[in-house]
Protein backbone atom coordinates (compact mmCIF):
# COMPACT_ATOMS: atom_id res chain seq x y z
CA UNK A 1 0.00 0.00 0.00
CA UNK A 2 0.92 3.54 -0.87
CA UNK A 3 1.38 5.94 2.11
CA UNK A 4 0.21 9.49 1.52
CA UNK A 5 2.83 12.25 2.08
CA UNK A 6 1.76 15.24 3.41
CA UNK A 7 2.92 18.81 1.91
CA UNK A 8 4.73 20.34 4.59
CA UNK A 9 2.58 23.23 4.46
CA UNK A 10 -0.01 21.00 5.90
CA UNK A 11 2.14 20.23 8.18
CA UNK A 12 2.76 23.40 9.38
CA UNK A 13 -1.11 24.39 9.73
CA UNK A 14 -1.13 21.10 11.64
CA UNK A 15 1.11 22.22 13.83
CA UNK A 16 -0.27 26.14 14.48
CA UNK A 17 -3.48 24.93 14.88
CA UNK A 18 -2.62 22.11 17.78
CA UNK A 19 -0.47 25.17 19.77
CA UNK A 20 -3.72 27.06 19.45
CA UNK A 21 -6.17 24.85 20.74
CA UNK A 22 -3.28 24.40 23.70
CA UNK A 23 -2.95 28.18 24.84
CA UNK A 24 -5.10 29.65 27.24
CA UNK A 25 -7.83 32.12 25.99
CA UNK A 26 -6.22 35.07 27.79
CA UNK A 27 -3.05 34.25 25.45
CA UNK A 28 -5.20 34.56 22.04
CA UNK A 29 -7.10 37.70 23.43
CA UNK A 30 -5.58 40.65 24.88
CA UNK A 31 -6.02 41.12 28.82
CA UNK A 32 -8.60 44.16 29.91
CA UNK A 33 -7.22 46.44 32.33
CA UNK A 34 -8.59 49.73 34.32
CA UNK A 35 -5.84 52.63 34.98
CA UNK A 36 -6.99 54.50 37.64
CA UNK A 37 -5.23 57.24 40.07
CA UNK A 38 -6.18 57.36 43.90
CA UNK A 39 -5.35 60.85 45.99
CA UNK A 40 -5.55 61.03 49.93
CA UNK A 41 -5.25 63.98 51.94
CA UNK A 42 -4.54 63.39 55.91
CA UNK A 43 -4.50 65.98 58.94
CA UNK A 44 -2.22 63.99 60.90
CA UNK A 45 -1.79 65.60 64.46
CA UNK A 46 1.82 67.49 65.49
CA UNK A 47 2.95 65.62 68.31
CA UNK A 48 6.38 67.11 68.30
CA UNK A 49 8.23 70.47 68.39
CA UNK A 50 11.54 72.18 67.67
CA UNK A 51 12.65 75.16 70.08
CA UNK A 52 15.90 77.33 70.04
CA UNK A 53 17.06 78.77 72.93
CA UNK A 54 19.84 80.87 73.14
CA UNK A 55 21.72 83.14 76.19
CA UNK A 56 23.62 86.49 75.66
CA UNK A 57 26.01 87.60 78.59
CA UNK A 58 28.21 90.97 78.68
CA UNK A 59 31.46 91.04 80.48
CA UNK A 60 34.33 93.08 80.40
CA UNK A 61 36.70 90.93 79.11
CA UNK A 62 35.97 87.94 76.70
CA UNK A 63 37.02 84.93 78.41
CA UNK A 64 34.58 85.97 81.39
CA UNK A 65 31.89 86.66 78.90
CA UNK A 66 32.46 83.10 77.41
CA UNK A 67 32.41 81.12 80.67
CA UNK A 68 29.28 83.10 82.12
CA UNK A 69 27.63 82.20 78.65
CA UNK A 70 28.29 78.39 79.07
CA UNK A 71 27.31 78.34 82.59
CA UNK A 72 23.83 79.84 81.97
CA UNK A 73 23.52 77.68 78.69
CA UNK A 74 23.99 74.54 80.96
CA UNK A 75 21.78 75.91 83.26
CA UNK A 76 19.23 76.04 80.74
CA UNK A 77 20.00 72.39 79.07
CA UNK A 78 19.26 70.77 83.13
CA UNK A 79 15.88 72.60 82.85
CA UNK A 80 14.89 71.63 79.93
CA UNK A 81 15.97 67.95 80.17
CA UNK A 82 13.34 68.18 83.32
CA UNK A 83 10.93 68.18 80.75
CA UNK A 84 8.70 65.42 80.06
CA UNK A 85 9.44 64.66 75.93
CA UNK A 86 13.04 65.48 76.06
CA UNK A 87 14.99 62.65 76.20
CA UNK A 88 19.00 61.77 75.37
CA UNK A 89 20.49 63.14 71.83
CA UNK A 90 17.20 65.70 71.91
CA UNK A 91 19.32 68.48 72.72
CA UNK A 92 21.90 69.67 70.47
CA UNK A 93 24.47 72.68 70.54
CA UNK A 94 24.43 75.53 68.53
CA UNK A 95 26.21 78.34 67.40
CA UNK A 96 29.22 79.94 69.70
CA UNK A 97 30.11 83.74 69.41
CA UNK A 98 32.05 86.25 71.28
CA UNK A 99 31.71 90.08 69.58
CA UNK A 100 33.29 93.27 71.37
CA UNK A 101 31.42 96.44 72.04
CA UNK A 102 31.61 99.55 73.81
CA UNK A 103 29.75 102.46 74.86
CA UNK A 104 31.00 105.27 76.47
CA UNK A 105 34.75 104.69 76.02
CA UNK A 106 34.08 101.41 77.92
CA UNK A 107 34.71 97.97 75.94
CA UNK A 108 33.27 94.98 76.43
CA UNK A 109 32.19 91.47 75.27
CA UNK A 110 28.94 89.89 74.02
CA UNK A 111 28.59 86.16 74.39
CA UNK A 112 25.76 84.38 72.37
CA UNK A 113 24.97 80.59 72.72
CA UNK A 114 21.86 78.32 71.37
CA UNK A 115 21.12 75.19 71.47
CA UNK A 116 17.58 73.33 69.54
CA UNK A 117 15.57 70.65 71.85
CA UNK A 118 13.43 68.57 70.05
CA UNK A 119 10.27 67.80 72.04
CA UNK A 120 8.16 64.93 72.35
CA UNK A 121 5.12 65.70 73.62
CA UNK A 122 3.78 68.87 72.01
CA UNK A 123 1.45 70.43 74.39
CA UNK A 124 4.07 71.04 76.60
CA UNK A 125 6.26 73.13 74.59
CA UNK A 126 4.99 76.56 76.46
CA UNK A 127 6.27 74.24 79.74
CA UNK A 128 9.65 73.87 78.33
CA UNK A 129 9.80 77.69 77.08
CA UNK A 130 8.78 78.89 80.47
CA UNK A 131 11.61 76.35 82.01
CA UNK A 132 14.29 77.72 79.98
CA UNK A 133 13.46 81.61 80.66
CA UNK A 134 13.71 81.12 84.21
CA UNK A 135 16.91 79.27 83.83
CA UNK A 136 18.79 81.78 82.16
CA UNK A 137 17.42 81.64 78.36
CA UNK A 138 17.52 85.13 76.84
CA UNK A 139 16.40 83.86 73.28
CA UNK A 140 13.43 82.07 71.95
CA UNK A 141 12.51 80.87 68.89
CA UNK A 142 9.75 78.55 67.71
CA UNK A 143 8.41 75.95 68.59
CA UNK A 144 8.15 74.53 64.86
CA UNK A 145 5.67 71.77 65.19
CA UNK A 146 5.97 68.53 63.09
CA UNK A 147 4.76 65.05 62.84
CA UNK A 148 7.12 62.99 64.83
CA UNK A 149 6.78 59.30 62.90
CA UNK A 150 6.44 60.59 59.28
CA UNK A 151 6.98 57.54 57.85
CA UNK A 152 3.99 56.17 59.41
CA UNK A 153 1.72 58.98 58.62
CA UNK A 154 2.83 58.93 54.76
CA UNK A 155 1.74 54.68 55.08
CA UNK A 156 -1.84 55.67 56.12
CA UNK A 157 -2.12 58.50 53.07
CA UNK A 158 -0.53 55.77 51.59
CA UNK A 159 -3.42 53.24 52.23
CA UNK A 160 -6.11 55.99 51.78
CA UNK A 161 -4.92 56.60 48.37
CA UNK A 162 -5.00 52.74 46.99
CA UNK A 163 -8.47 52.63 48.75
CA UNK A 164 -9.16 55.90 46.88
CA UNK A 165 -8.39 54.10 43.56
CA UNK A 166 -9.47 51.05 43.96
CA UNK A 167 -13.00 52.82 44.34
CA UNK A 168 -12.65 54.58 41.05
CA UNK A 169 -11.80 51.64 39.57
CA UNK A 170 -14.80 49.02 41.20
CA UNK A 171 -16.41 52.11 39.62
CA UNK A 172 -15.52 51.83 35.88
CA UNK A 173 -15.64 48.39 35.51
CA UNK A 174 -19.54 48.08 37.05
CA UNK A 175 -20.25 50.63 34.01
CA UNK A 176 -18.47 48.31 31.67
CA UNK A 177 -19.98 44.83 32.67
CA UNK A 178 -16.32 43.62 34.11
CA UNK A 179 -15.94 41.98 37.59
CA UNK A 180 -12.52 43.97 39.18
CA UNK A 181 -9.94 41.98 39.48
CA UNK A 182 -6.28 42.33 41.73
CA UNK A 183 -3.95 44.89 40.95
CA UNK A 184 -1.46 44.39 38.15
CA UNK A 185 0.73 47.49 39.19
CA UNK A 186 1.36 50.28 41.38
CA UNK A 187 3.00 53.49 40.98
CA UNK A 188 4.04 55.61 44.06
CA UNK A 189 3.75 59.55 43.27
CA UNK A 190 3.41 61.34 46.17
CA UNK A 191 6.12 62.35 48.61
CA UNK A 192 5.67 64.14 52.39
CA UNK A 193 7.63 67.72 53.01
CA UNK A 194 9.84 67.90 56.09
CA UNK A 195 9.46 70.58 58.53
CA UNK A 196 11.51 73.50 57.56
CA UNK A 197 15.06 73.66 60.18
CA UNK A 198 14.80 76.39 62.51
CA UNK A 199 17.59 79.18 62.59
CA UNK A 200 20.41 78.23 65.07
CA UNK A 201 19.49 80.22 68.38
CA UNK A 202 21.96 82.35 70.23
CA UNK A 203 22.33 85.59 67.75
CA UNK A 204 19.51 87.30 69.50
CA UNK A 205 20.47 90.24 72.06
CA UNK A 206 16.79 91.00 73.41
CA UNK A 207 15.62 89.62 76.66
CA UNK A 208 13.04 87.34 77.06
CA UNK A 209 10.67 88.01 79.84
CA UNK A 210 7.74 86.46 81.44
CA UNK A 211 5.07 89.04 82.72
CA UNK A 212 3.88 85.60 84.58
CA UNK A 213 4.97 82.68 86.01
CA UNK A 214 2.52 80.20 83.96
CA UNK A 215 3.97 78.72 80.61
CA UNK A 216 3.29 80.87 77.50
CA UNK A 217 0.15 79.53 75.48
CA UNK A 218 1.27 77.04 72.38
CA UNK A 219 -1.37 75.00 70.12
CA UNK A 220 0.38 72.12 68.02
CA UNK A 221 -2.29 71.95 65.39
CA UNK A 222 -1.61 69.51 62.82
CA UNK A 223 0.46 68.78 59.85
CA UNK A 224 -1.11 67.99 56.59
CA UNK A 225 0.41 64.51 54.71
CA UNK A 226 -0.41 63.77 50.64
CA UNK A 227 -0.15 60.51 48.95
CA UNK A 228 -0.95 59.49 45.65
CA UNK A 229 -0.85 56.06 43.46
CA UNK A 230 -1.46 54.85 40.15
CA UNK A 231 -2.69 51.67 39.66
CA UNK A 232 -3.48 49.32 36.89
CA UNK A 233 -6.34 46.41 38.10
CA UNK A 234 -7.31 43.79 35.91
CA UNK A 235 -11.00 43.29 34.60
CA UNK A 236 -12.23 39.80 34.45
């Protein structure tokens, strides 16, 4: 008997149509997607502060101005380290200067030091103000209230914002007849500001006083934290 040879162009259709009938149907026909982009907005309390104190002593010669500086400075570093919120590495030194000036044919010496506490607890930063005055502080400036854990607050805007889009997106794909299916990707494109630095305390020459014993009023408010995402979900 004869056997039939088989042009191997048939062979070839053969072949493309077995592979087809083996792919899956999401190989033949392209994938539906939904690109969507998700916002979030959060007023995240301050719980922490940034103060700069600073002290300014005249004396007539400059290494007595210097030394009564430093002694008042660590005056003021004991009092504030009294401070509930202030713990070890939260205080940190500043700028040191010694200028000469006179009046009246009489010279003498200006000494200026600062140092900036961070603060833990926010509400008390009037406390820790008031503290410092009394113990020698002739300079204030702040407190500069930020969100202590930023990280953390930027993961909740973070979470908002994918909830945000995933809404749009169950959205869209009810209008189009499509059951929403996981996320294929996700973009990051927001970011979170720092606070802004305060000057470095200590260049101030005007005294700071307290009409009052009782802390100085001081509202932390809050600090506001933006995240957005784009994301890509599948459609089934």
């Amino acid at each position: 008997m004869e056997r039939t040879r088989l042009h191997p162009t048939v062979w070839l259709a053969l072949v493309l149509a077995l592979l087809a009938l083996a792919a899956p149907a999401g190989a033949i026909a392209a994938e539906r997607t939904v690109s969507v982009t998700g916002k979030a907005t959060l007023e995240v309390p301050n719980d922490s502060a940034r103060i700069g104190l600073g002290v300014n002593v005249v004396r007539p010669a400059k290494g007595a101005a210097l030394r009564a500086a430093s002694a008042r400075l660590r005056a003021v570093i004991v009092a504030v380290q009294k401070v509930p919120g202030v713990g070890d590495g939260d205080v940190r030194s500043g700028r040191v200067a010694v200028r000469k000036t006179g009046r009246g044919g009489k010279v003498r010496y200006v000494a200026a030091q600062g140092i900036t506490v961070t603060l833990h607890e926010a509400n008390r930063a009037g406390e820790l103000i008031a503290a410092a005055v009394a113990a020698g502080a002739s300079g204030v400036r702040g407190p500069s209230y930020f969100v202590g854990d930023t990280e953390a607050a930027y993961r909740r805007a973070l979470t908002a914002a994918f909830e945000a889009a995933r809404a749009k997106a169950q959205a869209l794909a009810t209008q189009a007849g499509a059951t929403l299916g996981p996320a294929q990707t996700i973009v990051e494109a927001g970011a979170i500001e720092p606070p802004q630095p305060l000057p470095a305390a200590g260049k101030g020459t005007e005294e700071s006083e307290s009409e009052e014993d009782r802390p100085p009023p001081t509202k932390p408010s809050t600090s506001t934290v933006t995240a957005t995402v784009n994301v890509v979900f599948s459609l089934l």
